[in-house]
Protein backbone atom coordinates (compact mmCIF):
# COMPACT_ATOMS: atom_id res chain seq x y z
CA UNK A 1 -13.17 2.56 -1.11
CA UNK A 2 -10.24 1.27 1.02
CA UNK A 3 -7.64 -0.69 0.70
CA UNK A 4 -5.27 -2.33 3.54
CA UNK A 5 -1.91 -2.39 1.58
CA UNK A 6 -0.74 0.07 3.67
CA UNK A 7 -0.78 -2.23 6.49
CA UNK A 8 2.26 -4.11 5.63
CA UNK A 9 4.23 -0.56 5.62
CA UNK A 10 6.58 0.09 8.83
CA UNK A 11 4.04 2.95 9.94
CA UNK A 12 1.47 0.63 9.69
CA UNK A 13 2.98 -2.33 11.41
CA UNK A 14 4.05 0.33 14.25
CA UNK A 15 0.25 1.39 14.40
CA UNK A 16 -1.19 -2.51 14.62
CA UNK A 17 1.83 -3.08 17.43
CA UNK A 18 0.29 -0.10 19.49
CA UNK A 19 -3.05 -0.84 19.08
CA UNK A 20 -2.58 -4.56 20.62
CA UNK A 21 -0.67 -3.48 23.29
CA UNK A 22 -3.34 -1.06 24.17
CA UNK A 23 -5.45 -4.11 24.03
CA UNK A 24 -3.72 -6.25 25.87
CA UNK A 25 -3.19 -3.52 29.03
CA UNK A 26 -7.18 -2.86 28.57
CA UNK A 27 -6.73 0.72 27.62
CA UNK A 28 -9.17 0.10 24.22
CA UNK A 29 -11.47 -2.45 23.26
CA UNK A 30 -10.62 -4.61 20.42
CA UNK A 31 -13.80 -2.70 18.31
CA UNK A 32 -11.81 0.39 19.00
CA UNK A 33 -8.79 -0.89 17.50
CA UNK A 34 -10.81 -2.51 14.19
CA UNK A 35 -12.47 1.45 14.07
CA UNK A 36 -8.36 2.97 14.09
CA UNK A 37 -7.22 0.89 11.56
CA UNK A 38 -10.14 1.29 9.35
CA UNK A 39 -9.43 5.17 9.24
CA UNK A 40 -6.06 4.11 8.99
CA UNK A 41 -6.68 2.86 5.56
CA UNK A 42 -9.17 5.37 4.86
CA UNK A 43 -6.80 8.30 5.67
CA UNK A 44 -3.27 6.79 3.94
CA UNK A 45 -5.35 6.17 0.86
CA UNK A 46 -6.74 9.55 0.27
CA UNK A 47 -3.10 11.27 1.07
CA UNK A 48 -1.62 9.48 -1.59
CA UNK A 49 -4.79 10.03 -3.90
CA UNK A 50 -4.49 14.00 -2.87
CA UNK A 51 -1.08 15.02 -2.39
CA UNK A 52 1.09 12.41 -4.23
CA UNK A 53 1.26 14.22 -7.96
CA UNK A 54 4.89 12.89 -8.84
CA UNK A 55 5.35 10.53 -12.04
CA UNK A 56 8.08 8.62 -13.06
CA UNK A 57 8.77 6.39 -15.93
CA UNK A 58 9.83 2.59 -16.02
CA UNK A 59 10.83 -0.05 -18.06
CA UNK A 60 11.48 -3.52 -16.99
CA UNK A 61 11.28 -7.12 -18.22
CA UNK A 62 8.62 -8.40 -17.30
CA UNK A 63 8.90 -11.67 -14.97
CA UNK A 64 5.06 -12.29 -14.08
CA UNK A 65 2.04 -10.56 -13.72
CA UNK A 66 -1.42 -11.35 -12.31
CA UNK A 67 -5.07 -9.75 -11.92
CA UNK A 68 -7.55 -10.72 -9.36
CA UNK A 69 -10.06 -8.77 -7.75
CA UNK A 70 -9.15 -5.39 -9.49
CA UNK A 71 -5.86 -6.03 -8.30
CA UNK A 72 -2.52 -6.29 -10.51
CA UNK A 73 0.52 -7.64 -9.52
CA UNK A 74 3.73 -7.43 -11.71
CA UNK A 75 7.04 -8.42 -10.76
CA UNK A 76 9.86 -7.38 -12.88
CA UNK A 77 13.55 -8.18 -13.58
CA UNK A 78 16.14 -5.54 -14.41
CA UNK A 79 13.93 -2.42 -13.96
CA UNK A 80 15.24 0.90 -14.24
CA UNK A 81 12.66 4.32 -12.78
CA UNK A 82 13.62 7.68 -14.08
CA UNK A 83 12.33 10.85 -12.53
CA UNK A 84 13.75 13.55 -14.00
CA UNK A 85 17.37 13.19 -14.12
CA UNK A 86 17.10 10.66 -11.49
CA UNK A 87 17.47 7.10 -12.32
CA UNK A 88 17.61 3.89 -10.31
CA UNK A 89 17.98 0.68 -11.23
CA UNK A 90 16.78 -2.63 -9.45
CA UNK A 91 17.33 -5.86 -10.35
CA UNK A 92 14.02 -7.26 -8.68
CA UNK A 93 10.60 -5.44 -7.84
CA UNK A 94 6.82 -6.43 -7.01
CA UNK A 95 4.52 -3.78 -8.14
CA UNK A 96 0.68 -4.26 -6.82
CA UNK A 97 -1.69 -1.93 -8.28
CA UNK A 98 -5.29 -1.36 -7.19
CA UNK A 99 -8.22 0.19 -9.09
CA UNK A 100 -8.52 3.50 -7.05
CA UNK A 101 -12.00 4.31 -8.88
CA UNK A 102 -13.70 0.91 -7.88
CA UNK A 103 -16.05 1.06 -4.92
CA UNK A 104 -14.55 -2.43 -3.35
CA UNK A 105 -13.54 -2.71 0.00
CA UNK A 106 -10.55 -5.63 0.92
CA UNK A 107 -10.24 -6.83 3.83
């Protein structure tokens, strides 16, 4: 199970950049590139499944929220996280959460 969230992070936007120029010069084959990205997602996904352990609590009102294709989105108004004695407060924020024990694969 993968997903390609991590994608649309600045180290994954860096790594799809590279990978096209390398294309484009005819360094790697396109298939080469499709292979690098899929262990992208596979290897971001199981880092943050293995070595992210931190929790923090929320509350929030709640603005929308939707669920398709084991995925949720929420976005909330006026949250506040708390981690420890560490709080932060946003006024907007888009949470999407995917079922990590599902065996889909998004593409």
């Amino acid at each position: 199970m993968s997903y390609q969230l991590y994608r649309n992070t600045t180290l994954g936007h860096t790594l799809q950049e590279s990978l096209d120029e390398l294309i484009q010069v005819g360094q790697i084959t396109p298939q080469l590139a499709l292979k690098v990205l899929l262990q992208f997602d596979k290897s971001i996904n199981q880092a943050l499944s293995n070595r992210v352990n931190k929790k923090i609590t929320f509350k929030a009102d709640l603005n929308t929220y939707r669920f398709c294709d084991n995925v949720w989105t929420f976005v909330l108004n006026n949250a506040e996280f708390r981690d420890g004695n560490d709080n932060i407060r946003v006024d907007k924020v888009k949470i999407v959460a995917c079922d990590g024990k599902s065996n889909i694969f998004i593409l």
